[in-house]
N, C-alpha and C. Protein backbone atom coordinates (compact mmCIF):
# COMPACT_ATOMS: atom_id res chain seq x y z
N UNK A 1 -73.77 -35.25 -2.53
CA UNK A 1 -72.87 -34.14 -2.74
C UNK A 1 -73.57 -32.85 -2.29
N UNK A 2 -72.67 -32.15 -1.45
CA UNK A 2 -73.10 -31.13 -0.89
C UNK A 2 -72.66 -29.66 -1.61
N UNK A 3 -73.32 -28.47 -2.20
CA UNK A 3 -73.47 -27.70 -3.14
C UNK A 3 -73.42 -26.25 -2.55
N UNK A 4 -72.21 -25.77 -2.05
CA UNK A 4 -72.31 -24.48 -1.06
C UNK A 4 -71.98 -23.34 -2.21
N UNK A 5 -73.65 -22.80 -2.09
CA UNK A 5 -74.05 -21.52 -3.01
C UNK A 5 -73.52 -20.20 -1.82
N UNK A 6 -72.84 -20.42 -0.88
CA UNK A 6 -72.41 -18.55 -0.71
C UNK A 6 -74.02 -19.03 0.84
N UNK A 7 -73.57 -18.05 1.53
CA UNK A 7 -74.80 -17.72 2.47
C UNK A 7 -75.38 -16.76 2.06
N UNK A 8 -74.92 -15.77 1.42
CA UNK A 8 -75.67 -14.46 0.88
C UNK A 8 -75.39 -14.10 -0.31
N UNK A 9 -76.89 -14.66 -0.98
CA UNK A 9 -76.84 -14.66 -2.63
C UNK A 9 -77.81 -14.04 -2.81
N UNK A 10 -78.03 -13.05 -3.47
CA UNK A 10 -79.00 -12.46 -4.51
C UNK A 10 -79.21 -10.72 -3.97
N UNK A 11 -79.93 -10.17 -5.01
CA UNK A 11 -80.16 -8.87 -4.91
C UNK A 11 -81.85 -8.07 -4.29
N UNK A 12 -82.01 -7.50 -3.71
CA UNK A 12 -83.27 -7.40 -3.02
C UNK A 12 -83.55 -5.83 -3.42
N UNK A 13 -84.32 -4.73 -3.62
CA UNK A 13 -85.07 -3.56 -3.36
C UNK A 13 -85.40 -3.06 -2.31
N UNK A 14 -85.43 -2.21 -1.53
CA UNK A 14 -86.45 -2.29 -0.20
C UNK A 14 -86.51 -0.48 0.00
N UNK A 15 -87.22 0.17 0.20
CA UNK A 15 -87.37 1.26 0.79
C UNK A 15 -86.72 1.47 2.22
N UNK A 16 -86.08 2.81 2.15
CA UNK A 16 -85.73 2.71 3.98
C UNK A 16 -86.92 3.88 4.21
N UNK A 17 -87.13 3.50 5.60
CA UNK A 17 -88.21 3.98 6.34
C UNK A 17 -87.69 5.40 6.84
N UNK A 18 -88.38 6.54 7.74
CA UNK A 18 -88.55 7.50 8.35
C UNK A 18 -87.01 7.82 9.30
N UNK A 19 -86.99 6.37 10.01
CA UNK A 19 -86.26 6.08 11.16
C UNK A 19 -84.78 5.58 10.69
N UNK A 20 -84.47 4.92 9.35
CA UNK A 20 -83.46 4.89 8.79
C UNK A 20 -83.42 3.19 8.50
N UNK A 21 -84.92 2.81 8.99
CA UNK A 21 -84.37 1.34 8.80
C UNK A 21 -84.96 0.75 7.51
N UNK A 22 -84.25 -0.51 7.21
CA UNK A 22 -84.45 -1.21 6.17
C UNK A 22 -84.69 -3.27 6.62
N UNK A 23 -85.71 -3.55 5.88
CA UNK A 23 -85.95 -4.96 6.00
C UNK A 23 -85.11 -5.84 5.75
N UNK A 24 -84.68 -6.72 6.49
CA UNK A 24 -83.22 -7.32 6.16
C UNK A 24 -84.21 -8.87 5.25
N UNK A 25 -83.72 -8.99 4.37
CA UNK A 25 -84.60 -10.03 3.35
C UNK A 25 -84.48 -11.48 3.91
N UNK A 26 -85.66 -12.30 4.53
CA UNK A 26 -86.07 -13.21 5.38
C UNK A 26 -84.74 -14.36 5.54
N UNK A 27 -84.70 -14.78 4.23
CA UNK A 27 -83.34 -15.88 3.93
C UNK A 27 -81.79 -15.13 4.00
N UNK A 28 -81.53 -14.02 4.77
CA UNK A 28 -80.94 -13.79 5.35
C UNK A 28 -80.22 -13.58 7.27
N UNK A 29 -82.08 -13.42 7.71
CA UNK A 29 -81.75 -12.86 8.77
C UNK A 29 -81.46 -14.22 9.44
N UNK A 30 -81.39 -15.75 9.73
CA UNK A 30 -81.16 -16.78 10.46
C UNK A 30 -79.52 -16.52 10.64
N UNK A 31 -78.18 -16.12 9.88
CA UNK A 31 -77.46 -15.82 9.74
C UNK A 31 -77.39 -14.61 10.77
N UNK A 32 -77.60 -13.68 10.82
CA UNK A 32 -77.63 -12.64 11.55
C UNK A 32 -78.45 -12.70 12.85
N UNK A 33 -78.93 -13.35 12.97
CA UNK A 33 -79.71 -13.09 14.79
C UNK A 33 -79.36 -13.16 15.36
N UNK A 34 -77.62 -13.04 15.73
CA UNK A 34 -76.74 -12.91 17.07
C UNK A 34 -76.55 -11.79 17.19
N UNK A 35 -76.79 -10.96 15.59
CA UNK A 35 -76.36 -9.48 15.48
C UNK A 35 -75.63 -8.99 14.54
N UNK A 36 -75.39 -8.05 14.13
CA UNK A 36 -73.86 -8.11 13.17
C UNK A 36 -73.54 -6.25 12.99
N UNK A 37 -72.30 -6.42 12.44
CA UNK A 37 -71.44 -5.26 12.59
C UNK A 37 -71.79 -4.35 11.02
N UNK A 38 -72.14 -3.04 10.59
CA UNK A 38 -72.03 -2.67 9.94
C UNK A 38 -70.75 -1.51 9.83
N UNK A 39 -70.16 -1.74 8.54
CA UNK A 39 -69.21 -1.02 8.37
C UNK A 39 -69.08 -0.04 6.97
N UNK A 40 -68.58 0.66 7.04
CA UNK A 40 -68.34 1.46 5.28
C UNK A 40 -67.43 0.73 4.65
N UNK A 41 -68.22 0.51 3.24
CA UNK A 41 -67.08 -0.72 2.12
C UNK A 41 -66.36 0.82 1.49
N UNK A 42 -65.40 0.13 0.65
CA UNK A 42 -64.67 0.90 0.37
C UNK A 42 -65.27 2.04 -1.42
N UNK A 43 -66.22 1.33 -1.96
CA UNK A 43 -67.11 2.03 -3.17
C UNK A 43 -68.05 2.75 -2.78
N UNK A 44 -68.22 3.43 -1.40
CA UNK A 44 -69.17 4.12 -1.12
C UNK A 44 -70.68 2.69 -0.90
N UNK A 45 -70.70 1.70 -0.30
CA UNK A 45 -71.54 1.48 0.13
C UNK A 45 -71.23 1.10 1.57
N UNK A 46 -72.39 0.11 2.28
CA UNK A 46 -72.43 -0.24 3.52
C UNK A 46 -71.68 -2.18 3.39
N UNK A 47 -71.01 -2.15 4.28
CA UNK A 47 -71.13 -3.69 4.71
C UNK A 47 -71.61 -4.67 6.21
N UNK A 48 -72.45 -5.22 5.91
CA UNK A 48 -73.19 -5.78 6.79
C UNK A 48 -72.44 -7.15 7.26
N UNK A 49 -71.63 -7.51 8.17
CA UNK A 49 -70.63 -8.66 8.79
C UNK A 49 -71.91 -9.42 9.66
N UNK A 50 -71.63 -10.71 9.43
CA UNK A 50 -72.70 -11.32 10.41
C UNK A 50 -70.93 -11.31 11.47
N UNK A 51 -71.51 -11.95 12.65
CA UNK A 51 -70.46 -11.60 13.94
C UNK A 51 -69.41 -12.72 13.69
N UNK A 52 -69.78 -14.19 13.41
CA UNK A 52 -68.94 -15.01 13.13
C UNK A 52 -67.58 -14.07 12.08
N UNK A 53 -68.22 -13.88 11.05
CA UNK A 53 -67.67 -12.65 10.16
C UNK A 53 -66.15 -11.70 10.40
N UNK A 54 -67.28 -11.26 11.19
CA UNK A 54 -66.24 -9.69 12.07
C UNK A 54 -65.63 -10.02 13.01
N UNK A 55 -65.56 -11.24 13.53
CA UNK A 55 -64.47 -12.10 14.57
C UNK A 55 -63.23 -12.09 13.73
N UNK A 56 -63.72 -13.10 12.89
CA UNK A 56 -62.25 -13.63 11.76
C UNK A 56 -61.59 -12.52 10.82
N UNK A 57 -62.07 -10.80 11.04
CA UNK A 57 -61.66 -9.63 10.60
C UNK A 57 -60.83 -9.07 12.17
N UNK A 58 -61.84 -8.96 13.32
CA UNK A 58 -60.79 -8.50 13.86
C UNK A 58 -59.58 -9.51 14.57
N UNK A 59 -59.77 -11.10 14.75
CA UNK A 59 -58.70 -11.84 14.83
C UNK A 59 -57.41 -11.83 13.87
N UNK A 60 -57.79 -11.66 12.14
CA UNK A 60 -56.88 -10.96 11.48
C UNK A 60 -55.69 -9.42 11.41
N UNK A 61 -56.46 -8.90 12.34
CA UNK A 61 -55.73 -7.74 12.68
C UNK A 61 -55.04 -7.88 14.09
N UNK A 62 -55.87 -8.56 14.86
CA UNK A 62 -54.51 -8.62 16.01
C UNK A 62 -53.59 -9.54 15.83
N UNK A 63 -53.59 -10.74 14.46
CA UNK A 63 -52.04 -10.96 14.88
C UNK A 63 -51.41 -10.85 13.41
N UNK A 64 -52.06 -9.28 13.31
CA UNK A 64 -51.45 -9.07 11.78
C UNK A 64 -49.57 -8.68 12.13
N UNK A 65 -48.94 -8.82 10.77
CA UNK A 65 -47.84 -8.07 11.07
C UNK A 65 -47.42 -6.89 10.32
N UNK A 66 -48.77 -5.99 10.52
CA UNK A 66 -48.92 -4.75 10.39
C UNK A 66 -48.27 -3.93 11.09
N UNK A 67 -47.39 -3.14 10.36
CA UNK A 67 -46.42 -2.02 12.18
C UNK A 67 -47.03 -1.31 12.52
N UNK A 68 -46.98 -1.05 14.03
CA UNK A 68 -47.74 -0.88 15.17
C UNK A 68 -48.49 0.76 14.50
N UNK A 69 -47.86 1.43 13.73
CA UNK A 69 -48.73 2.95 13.66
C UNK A 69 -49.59 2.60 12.33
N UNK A 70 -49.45 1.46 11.70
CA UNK A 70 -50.11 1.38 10.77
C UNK A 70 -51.38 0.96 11.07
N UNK A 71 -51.21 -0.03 11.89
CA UNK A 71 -52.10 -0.87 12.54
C UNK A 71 -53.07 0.20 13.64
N UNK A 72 -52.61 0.83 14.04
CA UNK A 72 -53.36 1.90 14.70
C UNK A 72 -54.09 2.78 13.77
N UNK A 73 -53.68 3.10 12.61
CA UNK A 73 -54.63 3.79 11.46
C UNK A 73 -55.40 3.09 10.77
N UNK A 74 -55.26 1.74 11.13
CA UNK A 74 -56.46 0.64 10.48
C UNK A 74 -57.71 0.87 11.21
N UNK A 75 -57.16 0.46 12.27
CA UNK A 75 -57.91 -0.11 13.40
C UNK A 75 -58.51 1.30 13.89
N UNK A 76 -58.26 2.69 13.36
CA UNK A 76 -59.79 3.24 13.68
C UNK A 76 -60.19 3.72 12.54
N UNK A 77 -59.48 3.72 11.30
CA UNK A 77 -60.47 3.91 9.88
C UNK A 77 -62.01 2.49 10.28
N UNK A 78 -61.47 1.07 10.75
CA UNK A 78 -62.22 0.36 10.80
C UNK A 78 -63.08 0.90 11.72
N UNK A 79 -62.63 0.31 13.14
CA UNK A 79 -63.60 -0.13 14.04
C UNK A 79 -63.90 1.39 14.63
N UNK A 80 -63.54 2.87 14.23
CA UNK A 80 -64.25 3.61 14.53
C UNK A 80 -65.47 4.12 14.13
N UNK A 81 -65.29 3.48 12.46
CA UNK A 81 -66.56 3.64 11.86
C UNK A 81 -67.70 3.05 11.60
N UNK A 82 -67.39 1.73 12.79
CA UNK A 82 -68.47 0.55 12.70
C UNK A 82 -69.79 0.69 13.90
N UNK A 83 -70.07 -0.34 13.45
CA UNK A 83 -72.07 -0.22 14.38
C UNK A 83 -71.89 -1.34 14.59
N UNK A 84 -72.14 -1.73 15.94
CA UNK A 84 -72.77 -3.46 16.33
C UNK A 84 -74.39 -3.31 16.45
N UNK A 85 -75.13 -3.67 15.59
CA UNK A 85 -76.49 -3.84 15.06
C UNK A 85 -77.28 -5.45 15.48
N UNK A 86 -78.42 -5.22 16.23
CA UNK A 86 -79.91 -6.64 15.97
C UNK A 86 -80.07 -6.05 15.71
N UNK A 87 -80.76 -7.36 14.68
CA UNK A 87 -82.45 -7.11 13.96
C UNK A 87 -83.45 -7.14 15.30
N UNK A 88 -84.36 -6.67 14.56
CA UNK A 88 -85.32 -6.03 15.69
C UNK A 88 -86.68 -7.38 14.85
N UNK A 89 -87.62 -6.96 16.62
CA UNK A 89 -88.64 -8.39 15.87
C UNK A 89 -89.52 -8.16 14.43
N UNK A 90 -89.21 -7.26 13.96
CA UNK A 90 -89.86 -7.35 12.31
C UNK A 90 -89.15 -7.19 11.03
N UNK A 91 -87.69 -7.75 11.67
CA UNK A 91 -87.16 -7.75 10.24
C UNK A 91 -86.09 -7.01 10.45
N UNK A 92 -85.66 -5.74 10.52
CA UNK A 92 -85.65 -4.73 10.33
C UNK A 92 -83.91 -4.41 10.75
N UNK A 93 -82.93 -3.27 10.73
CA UNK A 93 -82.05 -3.08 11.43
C UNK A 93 -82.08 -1.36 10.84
N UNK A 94 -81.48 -0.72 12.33
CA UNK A 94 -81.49 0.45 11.87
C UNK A 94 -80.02 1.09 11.09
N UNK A 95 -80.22 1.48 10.39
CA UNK A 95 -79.10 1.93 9.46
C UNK A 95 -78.12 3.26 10.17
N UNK A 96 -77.55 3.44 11.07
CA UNK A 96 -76.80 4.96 11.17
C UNK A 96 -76.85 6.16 10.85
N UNK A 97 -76.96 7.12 10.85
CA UNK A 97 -76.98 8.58 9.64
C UNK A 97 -75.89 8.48 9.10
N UNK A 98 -75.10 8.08 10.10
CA UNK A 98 -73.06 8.36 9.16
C UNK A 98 -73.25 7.66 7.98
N UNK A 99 -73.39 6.46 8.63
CA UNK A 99 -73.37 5.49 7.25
C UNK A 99 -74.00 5.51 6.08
N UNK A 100 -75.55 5.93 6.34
CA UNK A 100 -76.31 5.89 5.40
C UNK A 100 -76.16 7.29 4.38
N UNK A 101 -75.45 8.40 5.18
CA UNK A 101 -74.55 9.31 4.35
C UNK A 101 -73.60 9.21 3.72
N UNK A 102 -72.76 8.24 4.27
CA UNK A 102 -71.51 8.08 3.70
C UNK A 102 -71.53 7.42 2.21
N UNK A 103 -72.65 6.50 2.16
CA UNK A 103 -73.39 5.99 1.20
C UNK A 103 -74.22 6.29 0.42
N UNK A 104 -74.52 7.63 0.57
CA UNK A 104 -75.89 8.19 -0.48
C UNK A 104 -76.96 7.44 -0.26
N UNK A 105 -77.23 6.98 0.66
CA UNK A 105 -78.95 5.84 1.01
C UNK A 105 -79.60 6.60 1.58
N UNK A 106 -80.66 7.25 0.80
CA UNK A 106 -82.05 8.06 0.94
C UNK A 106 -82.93 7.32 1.44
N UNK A 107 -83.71 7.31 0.30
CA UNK A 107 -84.96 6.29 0.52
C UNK A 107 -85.37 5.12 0.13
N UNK A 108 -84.11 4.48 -0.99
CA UNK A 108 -84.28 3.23 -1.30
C UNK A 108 -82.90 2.71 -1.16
N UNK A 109 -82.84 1.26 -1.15
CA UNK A 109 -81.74 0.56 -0.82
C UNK A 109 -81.28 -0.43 -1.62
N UNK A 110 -80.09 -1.10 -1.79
CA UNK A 110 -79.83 -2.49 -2.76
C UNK A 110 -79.38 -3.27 -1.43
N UNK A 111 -79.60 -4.30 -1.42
CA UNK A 111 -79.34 -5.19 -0.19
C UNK A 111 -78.93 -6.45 -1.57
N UNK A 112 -77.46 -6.46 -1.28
CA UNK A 112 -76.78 -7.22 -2.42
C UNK A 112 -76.03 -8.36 -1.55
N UNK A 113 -76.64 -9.67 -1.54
CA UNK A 113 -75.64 -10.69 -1.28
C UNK A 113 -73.81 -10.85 -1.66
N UNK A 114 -72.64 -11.01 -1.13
CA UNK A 114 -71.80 -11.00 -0.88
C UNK A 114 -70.72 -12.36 -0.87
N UNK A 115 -71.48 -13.43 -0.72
CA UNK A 115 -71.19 -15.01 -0.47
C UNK A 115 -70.56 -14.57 1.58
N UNK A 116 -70.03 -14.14 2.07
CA UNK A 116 -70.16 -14.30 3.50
C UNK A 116 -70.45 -12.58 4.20
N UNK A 117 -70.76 -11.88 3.06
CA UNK A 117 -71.19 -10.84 3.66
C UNK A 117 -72.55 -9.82 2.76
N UNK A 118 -72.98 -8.95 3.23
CA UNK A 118 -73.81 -8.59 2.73
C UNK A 118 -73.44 -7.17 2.07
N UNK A 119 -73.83 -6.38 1.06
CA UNK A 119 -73.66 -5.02 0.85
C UNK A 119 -75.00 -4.50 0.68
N UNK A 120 -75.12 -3.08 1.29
CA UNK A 120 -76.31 -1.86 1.15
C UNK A 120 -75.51 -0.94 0.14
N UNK A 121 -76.29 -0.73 -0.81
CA UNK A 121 -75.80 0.30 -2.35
C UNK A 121 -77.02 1.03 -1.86
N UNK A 122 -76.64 2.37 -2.21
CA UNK A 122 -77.62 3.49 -2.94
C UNK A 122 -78.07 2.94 -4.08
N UNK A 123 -79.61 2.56 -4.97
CA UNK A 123 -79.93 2.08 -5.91
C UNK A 123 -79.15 2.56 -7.39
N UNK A 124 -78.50 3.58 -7.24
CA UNK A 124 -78.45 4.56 -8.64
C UNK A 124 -76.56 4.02 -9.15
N UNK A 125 -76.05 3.85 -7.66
CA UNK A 125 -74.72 3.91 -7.88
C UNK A 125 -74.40 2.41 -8.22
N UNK A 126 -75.43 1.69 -7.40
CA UNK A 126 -75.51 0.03 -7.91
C UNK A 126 -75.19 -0.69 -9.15
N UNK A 127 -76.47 0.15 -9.84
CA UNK A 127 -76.47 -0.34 -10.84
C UNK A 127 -75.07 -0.13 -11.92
N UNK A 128 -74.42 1.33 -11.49
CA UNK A 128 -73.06 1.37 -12.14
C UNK A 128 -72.34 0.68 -11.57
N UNK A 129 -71.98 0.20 -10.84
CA UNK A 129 -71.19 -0.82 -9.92
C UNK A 129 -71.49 -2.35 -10.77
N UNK A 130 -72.55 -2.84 -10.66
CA UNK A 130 -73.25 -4.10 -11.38
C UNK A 130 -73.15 -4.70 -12.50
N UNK A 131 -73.16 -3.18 -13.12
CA UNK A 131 -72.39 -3.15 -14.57
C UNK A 131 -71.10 -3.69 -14.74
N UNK A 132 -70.38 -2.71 -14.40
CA UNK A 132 -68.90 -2.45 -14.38
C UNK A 132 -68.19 -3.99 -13.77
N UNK A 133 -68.79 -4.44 -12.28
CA UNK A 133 -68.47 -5.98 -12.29
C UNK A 133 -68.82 -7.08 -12.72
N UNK A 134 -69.73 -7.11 -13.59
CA UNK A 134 -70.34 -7.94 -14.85
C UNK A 134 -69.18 -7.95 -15.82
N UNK A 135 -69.09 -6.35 -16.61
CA UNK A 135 -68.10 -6.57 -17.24
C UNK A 135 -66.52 -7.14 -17.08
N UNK A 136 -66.32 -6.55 -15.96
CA UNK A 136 -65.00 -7.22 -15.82
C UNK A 136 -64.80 -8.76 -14.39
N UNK A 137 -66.17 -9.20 -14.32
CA UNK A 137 -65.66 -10.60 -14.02
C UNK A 137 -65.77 -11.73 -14.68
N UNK A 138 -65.75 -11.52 -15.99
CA UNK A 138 -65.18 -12.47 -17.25
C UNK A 138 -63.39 -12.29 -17.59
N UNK A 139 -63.57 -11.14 -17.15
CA UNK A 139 -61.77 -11.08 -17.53
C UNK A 139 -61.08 -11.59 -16.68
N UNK A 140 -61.62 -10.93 -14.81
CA UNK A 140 -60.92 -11.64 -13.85
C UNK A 140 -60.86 -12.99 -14.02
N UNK A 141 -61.98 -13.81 -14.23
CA UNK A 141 -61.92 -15.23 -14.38
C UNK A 141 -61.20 -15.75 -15.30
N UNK A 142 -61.01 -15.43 -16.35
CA UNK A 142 -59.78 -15.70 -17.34
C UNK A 142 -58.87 -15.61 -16.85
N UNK A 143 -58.51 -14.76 -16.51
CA UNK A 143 -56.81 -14.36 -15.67
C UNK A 143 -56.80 -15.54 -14.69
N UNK A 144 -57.76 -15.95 -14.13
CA UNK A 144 -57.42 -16.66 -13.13
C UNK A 144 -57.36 -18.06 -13.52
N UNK A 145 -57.89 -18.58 -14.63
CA UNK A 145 -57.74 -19.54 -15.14
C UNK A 145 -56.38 -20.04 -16.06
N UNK A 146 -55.69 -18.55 -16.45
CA UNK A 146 -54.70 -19.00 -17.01
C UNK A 146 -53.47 -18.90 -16.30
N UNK A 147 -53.82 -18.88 -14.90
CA UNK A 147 -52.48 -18.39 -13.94
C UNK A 147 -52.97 -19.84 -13.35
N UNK A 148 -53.83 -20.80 -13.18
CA UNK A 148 -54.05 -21.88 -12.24
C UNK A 148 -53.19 -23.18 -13.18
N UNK A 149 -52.33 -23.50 -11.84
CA UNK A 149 -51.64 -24.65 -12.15
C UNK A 149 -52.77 -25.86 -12.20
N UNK A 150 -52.39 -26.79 -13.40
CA UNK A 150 -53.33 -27.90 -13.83
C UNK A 150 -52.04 -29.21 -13.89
């Protein structure tokens, strides 16, 4: 029996450097060495798409049946605000200024597994975030248990 834990599980620390970059945590980067797209999540952090990823996001939008001006205000809230990013040979990817503003990411980082994607938190806002979905993914899971047909 085969046991699929998510590709991107767990929480990491890391300092960002001078240059804006941050160490992408080892048991991640095999996933990413084609490259991947960073984008702004919607809580004020970063999201890191490996490319397989950001295919099956933008294949979702072209044959969405989104009307055409809506779909045009997606499609550059998205893909105007995105980065196609390698890791570089030590790890590493460089983070944007936009982004890493848009996010409050100074000098330290949360590099938070996702199950097919990754998130960059500002450390401070994280931890209120961490909280707050701790607390309420006992409730979601209830709800969802008592809405599942048995």
């Amino acid at each position: 029996m085969v046991i699929d834990l998510g590709r991107f599980v767990g929480e990491f620390e890391h300092k960002v450097d001078a240059k804006g970059r941050i160490p992408i945590p080892p048991k991640f980067r095999a996933e990413l060495k084609d490259g991947l797209v960073l984008t702004p999540g919607v809580e004020k952090y970063i999201v890191i798409h490996p490319l397989p990823e950001w295919e099956k996001v933008t294949a979702a939008l072209n044959i969405s049946t989104i009307t055409s001006s809506k779909l045009r205000r997606i499609n550059r809230a998205i893909f105007a605000t995105s980065f196609h990013i390698n890791i570089d040979s030590q790890g590493r990817i460089v983070v944007p200024a936009p982004l890493r503003e848009y996010a409050d990411i100074k000098d330290e980082v949360i590099i938070a597994g996702a199950n097919t994607y990754i998130e960059l938190w500002n450390k401070k806002q994280w931890e209120a975030e961490k909280t707050l979905s701790q607390k309420q993914a006992w409730h979601i899971i209830e709800s969802l248990e008592t809405t599942r047909v048995r």
